[in-house]
C-alpha atoms as a PDB file:
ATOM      1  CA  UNK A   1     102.657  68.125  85.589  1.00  0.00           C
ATOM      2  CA  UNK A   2     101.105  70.711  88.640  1.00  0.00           C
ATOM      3  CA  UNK A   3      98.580  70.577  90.662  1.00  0.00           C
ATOM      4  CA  UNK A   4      95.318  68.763  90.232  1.00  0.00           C
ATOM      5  CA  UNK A   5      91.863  69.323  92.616  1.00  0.00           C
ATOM      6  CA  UNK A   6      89.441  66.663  93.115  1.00  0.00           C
ATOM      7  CA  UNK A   7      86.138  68.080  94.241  1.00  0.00           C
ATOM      8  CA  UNK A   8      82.350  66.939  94.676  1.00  0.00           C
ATOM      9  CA  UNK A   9      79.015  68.195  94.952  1.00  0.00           C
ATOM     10  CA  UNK A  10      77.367  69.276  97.751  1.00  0.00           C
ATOM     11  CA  UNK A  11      81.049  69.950  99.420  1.00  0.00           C
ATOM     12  CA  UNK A  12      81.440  73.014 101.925  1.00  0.00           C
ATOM     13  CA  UNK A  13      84.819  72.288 102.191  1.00  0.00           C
ATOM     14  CA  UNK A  14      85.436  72.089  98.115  1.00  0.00           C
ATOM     15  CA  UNK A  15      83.765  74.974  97.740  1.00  0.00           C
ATOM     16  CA  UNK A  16      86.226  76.820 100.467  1.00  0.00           C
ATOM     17  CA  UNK A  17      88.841  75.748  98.242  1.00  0.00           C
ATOM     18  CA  UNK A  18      87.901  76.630  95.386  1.00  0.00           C
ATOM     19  CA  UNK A  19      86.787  80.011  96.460  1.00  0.00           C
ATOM     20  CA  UNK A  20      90.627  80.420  97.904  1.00  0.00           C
ATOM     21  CA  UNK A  21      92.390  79.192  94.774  1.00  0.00           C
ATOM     22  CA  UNK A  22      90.608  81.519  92.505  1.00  0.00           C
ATOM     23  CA  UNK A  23      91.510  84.452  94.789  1.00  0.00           C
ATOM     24  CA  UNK A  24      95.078  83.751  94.989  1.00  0.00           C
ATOM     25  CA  UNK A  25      95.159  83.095  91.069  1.00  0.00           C
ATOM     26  CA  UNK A  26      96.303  79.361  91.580  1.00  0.00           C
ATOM     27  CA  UNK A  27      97.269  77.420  88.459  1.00  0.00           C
ATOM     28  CA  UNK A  28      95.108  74.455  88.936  1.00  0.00           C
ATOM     29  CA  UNK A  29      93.256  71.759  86.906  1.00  0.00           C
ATOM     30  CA  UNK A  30      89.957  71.015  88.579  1.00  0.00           C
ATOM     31  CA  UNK A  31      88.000  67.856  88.008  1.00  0.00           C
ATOM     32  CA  UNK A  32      84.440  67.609  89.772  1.00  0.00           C
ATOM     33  CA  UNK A  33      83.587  63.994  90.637  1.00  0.00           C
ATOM     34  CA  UNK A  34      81.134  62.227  91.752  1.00  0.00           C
ATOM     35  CA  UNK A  35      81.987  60.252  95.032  1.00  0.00           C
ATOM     36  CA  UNK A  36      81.571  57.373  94.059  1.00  0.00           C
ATOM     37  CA  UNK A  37      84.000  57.734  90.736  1.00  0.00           C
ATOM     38  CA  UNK A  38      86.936  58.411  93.028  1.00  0.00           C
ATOM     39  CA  UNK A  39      90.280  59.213  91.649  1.00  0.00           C
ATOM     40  CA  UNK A  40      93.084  57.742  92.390  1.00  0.00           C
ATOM     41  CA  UNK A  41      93.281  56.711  96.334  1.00  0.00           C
ATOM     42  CA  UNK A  42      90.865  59.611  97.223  1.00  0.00           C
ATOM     43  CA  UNK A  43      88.308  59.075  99.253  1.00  0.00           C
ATOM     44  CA  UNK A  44      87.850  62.548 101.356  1.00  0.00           C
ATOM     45  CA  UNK A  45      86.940  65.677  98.945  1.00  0.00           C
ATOM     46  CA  UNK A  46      88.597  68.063  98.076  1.00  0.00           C
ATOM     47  CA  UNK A  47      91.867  66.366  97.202  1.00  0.00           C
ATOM     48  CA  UNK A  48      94.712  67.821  96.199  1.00  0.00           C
ATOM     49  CA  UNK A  49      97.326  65.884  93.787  1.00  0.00           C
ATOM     50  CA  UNK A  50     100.698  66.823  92.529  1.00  0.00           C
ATOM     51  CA  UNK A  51     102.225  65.108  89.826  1.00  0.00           C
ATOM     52  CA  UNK A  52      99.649  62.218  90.351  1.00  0.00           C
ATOM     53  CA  UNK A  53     100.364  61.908  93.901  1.00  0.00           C
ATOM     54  CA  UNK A  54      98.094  62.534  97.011  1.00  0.00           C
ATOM     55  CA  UNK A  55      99.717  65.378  98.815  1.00  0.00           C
ATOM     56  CA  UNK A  56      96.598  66.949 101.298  1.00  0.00           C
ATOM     57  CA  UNK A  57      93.107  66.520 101.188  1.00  0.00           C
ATOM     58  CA  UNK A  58      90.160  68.810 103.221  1.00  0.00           C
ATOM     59  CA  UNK A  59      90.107  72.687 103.205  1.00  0.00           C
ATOM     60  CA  UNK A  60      92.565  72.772 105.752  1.00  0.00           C
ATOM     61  CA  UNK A  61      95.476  70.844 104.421  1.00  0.00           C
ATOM     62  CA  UNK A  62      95.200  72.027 101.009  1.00  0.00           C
ATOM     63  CA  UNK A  63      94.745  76.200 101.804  1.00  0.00           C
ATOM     64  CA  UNK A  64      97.192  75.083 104.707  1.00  0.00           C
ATOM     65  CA  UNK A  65     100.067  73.698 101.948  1.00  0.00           C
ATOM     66  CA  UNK A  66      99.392  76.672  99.426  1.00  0.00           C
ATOM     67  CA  UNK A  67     100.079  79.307 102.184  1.00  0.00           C
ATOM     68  CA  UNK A  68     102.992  77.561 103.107  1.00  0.00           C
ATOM     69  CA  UNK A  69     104.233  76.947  99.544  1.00  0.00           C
ATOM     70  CA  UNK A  70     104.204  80.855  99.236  1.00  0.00           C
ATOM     71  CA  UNK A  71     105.622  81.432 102.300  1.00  0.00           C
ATOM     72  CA  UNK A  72     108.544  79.794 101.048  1.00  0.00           C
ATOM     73  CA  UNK A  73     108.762  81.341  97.463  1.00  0.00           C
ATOM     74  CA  UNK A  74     109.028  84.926  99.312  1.00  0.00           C
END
């Protein structure tokens, strides 16, 4: 299992994300929803889950835990 994006319509923030992952070539499964079909315990969009757990949720957190991810691969 990887990663896994949660994102809405209407969403600034999702569409930050999105924007970030596909410039940094992130391997990612994206799943629009609507808010009111909410995955999981989500209730803030985007969401980010790994291996079907909740791990950061709003533009911040998520581009926040990818740059930090790569930080520690280099």
């Amino acid at each position: 299992m990887g990663y896994s994006l949660y994102t809405t319509d209407h969403c600034h923030a999702c569409s930050v994300v999105l924007e970030y992952v596909e410039q940094e070539n992130i391997n990612i499964e994206v799943y629009p929803t609507h808010r009111k079909d909410r995955p999981h315990d989500a209730f803030v969009f985007p969401a980010l889950f790994k291996d079907e757990k909740l791990i950061a949720y709003g533009d911040d957190d998520i581009i926040g835990h990818f740059v930090k991810a790569k930080a520690e691969v280099q």
